[in-house]
C-alpha atoms as a PDB file:
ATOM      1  CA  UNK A   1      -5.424 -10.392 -48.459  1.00  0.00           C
ATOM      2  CA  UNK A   2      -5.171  -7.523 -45.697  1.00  0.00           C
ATOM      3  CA  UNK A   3      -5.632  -9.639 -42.010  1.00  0.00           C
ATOM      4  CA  UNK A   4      -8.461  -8.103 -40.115  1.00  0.00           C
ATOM      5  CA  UNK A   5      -8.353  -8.042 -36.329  1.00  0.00           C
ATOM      6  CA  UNK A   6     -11.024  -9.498 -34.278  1.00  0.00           C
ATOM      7  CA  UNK A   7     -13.011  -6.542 -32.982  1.00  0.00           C
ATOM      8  CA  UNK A   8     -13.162  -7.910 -29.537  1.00  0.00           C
ATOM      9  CA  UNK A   9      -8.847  -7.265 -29.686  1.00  0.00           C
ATOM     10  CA  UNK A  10      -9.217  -3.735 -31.337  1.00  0.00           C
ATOM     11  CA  UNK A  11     -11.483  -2.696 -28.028  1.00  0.00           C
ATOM     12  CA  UNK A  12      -9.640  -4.682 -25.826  1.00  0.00           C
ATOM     13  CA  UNK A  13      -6.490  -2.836 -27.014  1.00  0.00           C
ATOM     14  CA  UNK A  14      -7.561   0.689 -27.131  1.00  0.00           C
ATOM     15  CA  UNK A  15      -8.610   0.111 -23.404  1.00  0.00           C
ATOM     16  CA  UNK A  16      -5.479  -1.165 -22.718  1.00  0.00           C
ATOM     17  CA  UNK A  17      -3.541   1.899 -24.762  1.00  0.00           C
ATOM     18  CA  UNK A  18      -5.561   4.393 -22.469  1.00  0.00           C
ATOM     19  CA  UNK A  19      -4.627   2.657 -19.740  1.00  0.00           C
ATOM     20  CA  UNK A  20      -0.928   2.749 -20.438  1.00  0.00           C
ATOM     21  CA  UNK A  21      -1.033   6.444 -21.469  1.00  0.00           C
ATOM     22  CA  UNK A  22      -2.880   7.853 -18.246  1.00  0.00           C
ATOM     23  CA  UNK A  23      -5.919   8.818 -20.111  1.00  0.00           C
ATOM     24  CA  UNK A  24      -7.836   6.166 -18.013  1.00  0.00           C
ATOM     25  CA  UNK A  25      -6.433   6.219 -14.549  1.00  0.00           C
ATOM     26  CA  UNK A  26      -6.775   2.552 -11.713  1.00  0.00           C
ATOM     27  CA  UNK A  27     -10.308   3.562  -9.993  1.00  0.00           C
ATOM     28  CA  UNK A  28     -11.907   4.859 -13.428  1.00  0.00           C
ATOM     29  CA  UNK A  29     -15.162   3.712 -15.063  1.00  0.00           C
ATOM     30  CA  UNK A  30     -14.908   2.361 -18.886  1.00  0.00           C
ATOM     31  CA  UNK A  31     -18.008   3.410 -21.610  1.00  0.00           C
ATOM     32  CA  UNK A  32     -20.703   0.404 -20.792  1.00  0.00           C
ATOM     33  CA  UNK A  33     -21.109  -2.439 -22.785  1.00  0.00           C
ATOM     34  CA  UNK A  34     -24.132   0.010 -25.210  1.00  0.00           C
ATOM     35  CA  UNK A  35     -21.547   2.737 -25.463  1.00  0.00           C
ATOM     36  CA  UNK A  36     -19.166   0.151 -26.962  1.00  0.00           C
ATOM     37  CA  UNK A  37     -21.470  -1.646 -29.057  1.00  0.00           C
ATOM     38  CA  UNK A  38     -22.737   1.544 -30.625  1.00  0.00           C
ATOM     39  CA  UNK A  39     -19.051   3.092 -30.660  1.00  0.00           C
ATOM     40  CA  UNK A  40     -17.014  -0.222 -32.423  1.00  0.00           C
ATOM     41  CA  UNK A  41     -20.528  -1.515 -34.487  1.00  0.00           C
ATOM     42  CA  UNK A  42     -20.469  -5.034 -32.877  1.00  0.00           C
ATOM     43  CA  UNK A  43     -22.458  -7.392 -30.629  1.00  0.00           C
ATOM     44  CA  UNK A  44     -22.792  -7.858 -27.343  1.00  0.00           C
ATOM     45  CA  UNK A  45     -20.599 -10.782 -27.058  1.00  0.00           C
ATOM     46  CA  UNK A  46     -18.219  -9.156 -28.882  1.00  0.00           C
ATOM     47  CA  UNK A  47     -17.588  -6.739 -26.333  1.00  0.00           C
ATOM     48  CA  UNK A  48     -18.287  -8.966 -23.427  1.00  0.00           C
ATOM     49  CA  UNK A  49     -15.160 -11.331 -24.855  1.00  0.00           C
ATOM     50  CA  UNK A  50     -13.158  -8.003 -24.440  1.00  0.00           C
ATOM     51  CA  UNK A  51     -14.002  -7.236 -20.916  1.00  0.00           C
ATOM     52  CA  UNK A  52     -13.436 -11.045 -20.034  1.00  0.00           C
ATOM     53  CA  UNK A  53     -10.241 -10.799 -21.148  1.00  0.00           C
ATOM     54  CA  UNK A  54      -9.363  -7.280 -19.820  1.00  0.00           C
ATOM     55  CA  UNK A  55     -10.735  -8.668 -16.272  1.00  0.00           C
ATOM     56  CA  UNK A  56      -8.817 -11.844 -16.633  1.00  0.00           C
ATOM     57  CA  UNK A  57      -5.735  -9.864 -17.004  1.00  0.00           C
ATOM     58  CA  UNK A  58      -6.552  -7.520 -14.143  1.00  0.00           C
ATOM     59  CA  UNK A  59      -6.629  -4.866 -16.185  1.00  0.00           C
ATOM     60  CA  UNK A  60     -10.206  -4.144 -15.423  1.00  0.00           C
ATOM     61  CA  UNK A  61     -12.455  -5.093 -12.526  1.00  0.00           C
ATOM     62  CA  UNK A  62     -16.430  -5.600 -12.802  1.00  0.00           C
ATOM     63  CA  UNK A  63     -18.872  -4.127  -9.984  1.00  0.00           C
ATOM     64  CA  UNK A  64     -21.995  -5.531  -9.918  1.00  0.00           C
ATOM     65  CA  UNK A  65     -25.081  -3.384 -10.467  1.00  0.00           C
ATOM     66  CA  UNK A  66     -22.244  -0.239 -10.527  1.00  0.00           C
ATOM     67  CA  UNK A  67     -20.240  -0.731 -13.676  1.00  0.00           C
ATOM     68  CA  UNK A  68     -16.613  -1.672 -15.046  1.00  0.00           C
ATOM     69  CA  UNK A  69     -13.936   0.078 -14.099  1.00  0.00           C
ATOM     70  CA  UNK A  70     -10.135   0.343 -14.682  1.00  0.00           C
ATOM     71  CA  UNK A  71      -8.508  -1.807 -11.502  1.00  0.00           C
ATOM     72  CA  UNK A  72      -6.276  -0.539  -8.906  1.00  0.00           C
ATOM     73  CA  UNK A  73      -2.734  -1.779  -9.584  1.00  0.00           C
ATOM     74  CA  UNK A  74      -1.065  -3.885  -6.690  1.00  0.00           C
ATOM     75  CA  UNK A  75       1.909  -3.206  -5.231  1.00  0.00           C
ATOM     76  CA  UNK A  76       3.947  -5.988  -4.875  1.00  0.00           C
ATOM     77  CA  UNK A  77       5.977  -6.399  -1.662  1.00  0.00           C
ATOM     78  CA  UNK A  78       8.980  -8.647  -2.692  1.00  0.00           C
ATOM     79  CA  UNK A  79      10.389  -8.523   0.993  1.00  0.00           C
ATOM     80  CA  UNK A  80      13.730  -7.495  -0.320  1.00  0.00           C
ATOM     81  CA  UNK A  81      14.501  -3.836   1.409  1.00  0.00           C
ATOM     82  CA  UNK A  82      13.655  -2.900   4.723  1.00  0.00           C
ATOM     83  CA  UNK A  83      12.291   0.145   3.484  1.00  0.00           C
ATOM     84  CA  UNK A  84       8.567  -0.002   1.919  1.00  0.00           C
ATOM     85  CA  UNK A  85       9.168   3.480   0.120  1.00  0.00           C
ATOM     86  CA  UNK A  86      12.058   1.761  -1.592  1.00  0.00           C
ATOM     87  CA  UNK A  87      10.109  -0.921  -3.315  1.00  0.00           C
ATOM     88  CA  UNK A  88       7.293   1.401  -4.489  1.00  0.00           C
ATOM     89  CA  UNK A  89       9.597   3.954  -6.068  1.00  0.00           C
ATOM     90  CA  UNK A  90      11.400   1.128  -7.854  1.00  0.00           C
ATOM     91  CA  UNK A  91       7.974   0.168  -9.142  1.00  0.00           C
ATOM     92  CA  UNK A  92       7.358   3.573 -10.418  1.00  0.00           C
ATOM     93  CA  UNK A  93       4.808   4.934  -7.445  1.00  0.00           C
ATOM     94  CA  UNK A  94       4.836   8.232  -6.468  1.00  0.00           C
ATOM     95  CA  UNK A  95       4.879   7.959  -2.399  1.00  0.00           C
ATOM     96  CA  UNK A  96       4.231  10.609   0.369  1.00  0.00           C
ATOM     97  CA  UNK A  97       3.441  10.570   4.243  1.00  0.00           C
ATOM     98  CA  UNK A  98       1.388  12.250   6.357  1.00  0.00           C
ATOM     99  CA  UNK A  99       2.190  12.676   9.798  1.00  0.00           C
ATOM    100  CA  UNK A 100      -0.750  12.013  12.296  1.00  0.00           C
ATOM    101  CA  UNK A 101       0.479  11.857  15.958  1.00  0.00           C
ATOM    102  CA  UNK A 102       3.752  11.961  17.207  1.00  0.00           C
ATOM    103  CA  UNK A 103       3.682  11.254  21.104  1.00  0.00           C
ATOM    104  CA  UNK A 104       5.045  10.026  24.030  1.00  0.00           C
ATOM    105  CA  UNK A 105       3.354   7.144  25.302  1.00  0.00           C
ATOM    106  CA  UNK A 106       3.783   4.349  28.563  1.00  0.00           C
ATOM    107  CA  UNK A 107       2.755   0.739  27.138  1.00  0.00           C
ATOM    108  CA  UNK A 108       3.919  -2.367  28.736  1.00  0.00           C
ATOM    109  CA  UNK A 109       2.817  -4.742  25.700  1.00  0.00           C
ATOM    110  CA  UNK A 110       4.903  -2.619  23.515  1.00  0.00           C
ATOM    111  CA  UNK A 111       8.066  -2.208  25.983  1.00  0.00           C
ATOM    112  CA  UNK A 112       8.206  -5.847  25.856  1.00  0.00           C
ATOM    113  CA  UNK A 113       8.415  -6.191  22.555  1.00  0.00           C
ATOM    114  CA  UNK A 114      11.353  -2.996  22.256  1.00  0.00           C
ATOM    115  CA  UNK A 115      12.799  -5.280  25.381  1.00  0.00           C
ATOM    116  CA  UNK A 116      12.731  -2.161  27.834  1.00  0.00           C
ATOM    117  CA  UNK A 117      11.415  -1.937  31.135  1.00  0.00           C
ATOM    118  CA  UNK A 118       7.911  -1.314  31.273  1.00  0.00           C
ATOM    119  CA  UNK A 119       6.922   2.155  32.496  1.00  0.00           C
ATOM    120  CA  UNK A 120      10.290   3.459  30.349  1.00  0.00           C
ATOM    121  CA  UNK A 121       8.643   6.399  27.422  1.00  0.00           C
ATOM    122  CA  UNK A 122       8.339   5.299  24.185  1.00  0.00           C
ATOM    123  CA  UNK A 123       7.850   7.775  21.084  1.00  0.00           C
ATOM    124  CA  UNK A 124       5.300   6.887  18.475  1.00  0.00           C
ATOM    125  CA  UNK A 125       4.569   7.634  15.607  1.00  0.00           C
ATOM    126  CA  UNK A 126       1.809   7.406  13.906  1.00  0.00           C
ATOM    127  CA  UNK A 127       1.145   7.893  10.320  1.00  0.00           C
ATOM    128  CA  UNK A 128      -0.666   7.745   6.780  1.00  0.00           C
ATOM    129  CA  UNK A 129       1.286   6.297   3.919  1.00  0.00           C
ATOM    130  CA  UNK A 130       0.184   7.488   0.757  1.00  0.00           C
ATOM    131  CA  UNK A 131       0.888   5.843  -3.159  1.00  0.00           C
ATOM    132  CA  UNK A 132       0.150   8.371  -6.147  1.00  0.00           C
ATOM    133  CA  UNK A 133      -1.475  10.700  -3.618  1.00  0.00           C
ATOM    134  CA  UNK A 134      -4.282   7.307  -2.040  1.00  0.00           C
ATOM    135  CA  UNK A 135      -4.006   6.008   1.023  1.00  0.00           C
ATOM    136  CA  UNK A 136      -2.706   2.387   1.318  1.00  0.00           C
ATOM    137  CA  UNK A 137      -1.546   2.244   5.041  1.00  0.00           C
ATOM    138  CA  UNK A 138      -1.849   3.300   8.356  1.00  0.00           C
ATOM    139  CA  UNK A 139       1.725   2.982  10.472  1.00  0.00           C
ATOM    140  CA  UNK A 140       2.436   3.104  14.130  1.00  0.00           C
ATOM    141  CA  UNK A 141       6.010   2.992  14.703  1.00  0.00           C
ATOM    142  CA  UNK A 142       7.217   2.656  18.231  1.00  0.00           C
ATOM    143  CA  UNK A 143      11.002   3.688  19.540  1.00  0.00           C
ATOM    144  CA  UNK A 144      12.741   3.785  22.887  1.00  0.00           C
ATOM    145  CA  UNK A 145      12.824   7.165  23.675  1.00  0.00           C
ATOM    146  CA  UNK A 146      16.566   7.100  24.678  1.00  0.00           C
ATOM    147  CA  UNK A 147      17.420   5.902  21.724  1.00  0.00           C
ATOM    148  CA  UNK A 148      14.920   8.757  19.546  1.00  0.00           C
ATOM    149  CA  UNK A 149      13.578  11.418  21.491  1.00  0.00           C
ATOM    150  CA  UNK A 150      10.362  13.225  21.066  1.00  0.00           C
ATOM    151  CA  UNK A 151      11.936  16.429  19.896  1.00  0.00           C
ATOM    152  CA  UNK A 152      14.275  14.237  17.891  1.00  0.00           C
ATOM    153  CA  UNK A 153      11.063  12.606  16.156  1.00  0.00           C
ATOM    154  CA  UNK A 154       9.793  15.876  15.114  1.00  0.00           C
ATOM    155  CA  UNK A 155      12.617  15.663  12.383  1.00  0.00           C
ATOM    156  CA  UNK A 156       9.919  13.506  10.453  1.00  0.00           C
ATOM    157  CA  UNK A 157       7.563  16.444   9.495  1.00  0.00           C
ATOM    158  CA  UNK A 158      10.391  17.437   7.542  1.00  0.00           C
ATOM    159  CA  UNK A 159      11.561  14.918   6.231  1.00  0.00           C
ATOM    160  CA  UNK A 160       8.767  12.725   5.478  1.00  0.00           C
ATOM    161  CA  UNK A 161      10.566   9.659   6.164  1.00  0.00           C
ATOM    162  CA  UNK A 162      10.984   7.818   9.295  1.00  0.00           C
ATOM    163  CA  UNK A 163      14.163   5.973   8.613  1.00  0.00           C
ATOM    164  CA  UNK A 164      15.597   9.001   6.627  1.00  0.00           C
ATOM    165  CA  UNK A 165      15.230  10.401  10.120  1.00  0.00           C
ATOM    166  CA  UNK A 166      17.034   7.649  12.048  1.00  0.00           C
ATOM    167  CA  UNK A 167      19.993   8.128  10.036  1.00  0.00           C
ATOM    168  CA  UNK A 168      20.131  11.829  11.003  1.00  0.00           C
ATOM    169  CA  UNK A 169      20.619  10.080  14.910  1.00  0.00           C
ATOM    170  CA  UNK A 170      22.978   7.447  13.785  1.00  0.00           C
ATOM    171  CA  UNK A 171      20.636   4.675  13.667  1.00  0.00           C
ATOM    172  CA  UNK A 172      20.611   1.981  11.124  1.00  0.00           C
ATOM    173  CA  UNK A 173      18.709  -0.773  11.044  1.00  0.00           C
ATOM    174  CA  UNK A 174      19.927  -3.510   9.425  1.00  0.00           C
ATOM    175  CA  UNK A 175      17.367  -6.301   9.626  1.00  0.00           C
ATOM    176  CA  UNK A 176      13.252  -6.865  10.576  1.00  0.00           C
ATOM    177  CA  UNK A 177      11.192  -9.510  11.321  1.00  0.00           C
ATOM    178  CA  UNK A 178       7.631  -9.120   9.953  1.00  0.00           C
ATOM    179  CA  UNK A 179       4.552 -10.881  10.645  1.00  0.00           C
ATOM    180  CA  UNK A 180       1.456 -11.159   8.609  1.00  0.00           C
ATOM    181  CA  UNK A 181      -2.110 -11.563   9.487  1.00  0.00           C
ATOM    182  CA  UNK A 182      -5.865 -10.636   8.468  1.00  0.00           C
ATOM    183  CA  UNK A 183      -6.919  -7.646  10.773  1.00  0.00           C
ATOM    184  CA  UNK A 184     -10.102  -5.836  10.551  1.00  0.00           C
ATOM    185  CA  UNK A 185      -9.783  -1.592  11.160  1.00  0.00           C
ATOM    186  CA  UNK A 186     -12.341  -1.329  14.489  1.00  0.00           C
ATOM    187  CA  UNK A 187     -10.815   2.424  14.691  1.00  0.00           C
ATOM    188  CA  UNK A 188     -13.394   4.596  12.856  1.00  0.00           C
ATOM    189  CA  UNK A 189     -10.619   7.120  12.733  1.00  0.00           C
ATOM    190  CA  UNK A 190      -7.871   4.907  11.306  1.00  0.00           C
ATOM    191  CA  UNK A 191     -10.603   3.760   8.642  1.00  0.00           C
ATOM    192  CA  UNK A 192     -11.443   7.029   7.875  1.00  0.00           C
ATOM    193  CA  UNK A 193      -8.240   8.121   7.274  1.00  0.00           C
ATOM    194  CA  UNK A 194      -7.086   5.186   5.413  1.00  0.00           C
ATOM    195  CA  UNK A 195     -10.337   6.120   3.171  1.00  0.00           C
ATOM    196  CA  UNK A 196     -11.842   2.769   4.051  1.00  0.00           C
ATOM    197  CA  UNK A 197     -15.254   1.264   5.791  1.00  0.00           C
ATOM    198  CA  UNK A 198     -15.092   0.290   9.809  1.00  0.00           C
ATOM    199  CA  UNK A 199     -14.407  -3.381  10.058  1.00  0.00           C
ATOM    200  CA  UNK A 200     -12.986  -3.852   6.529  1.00  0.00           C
ATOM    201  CA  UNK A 201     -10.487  -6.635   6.745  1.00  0.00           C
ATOM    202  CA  UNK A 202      -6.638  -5.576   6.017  1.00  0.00           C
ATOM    203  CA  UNK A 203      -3.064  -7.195   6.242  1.00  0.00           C
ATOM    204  CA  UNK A 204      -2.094  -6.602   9.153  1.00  0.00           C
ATOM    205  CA  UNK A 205       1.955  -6.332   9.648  1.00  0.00           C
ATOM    206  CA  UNK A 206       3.722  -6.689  13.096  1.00  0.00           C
ATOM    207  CA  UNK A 207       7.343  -5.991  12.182  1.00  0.00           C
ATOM    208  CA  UNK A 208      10.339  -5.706  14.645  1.00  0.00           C
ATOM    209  CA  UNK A 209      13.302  -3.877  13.331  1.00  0.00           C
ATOM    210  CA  UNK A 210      17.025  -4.591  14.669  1.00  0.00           C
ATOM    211  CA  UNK A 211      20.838  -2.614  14.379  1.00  0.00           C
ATOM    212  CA  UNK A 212      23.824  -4.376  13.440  1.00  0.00           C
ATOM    213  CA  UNK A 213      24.264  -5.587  17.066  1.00  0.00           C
ATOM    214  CA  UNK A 214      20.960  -6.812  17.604  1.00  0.00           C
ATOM    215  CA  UNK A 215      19.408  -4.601  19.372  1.00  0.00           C
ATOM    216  CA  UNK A 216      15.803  -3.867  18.791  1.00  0.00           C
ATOM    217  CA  UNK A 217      15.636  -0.457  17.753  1.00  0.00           C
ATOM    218  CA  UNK A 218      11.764   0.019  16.632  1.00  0.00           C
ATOM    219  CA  UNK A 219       8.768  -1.814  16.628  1.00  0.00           C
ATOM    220  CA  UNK A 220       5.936  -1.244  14.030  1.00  0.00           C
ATOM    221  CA  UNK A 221       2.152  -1.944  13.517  1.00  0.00           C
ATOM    222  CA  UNK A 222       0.757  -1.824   9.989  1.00  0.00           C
ATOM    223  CA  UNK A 223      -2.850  -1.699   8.217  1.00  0.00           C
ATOM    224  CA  UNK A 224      -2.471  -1.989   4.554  1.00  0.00           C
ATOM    225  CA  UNK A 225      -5.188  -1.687   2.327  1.00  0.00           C
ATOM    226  CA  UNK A 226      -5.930  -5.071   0.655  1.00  0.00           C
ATOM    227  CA  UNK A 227      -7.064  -3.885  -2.507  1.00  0.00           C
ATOM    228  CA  UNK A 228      -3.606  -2.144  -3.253  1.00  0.00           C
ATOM    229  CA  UNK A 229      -0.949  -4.760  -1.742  1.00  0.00           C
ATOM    230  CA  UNK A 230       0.346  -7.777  -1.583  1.00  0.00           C
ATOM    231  CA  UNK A 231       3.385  -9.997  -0.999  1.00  0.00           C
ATOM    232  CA  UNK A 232       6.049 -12.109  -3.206  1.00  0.00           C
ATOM    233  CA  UNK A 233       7.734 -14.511  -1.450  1.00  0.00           C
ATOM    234  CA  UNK A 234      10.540 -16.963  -3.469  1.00  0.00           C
ATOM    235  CA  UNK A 235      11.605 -19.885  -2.052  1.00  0.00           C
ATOM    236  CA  UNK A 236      14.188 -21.902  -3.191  1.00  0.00           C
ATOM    237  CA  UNK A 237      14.209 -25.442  -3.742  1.00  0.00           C
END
């Protein structure tokens, strides 16, 4: 006797193969619940058990009053590599940058944290990282400008990477301290450029960055988008 499969698993995994092939892409919306009914000849349930499941296992993501849709996959900061771009191309991402300022600037808060004295120049720089061509974060790197001059800094248009750029000068870093907190975006700019609302609530990442020696070599202010990232920590017992 031939084994039928349960309807609700035959939907469930044709969403899933279109998924996986690219012919639905994370941001997507799926045929409604009538569409399906009509389409696979079964109830309403049916199809509901189906989008439970796909939901469940973040495959999919309801909106209220807007639809279903395929859900934006995560990416998954294991805290492993001092460089972000690392992690995401190991996880299969496409990545780019775009470069938004890249200035000389005077800020005591920030010369305390690079430990130099407060009215020394600091380049920053300022920019938009981008995951399969969306914006996920907005990142304000700060350096002492003896240590990375402006002209020096321009390096990154070309580039497009900061500590690809470093290495050109002979600096390495070798280990960073980051901090993480809930931050909302009160720049309308930033927001707009990181395609998301003023106010909307983001991790917020403080991260100082140090050479073999010690020596603090840049300091770095992060939004990330909340609905594309977050963090694995392992601890062992």
């Amino acid at each position: 006797m031939e084994y039928q499969v349960p309807k609700y698993l035959q939907i469930k995994q044709d969403i899933i193969d279109a998924i996986k092939s690219g012919e639905l892409k994370p941001g997507d919306k799926v045929d409604s619940g009538s569409v399906l009914k009509e389409k696979y000849n079964v109830s309403t349930i049916t199809v509901r058990k189906a989008f439970d499941d796909l939901i469940n296992e973040d495959y999919l993501v309801g909106v209220q009053g807007l639809g279903t849709f395929v859900a934006k996959k995560h990416m998954n900061r294991r805290l492993t590599s001092i460089s972000f771009s690392d992690e995401l191309i190991q996880q299969g991402y496409k990545i780019d940058m775009q470069v938004d300022k890249i200035e000389e600037i005077v800020n005591e808060s920030i010369a305390e944290k690079l430990l130099i004295p407060h009215n020394q120049k600091i380049v920053c720089v300022r920019r938009i990282r981008l995951a399969n061509n969306e914006p996920i974060a907005y990142q304000s790197s700060f350096m002492d400008s003896n240590m990375l001059s402006l002209e020096q800094a321009q390096r990154i248009l070309e580039n497009k990477s900061f500590y690809k750029t470093l290495a050109e000068f002979n600096i390495v870093p070798v280990l960073a301290n980051e901090n993480y907190s809930i931050k909302e975006v009160n720049d309308s700019r930033i927001a707009k450029l990181m395609n998301v609302k003023k106010n909307t609530d983001t991790f917020f990442v403080k991260r100082t960055t140090v050479d073999e020696s010690g020596k603090v070599i840049e300091y770095a202010e992060t939004y990330f988008n909340k609905e594309w990232y977050s963090v694995t920590v392992e601890v062992k017992m």
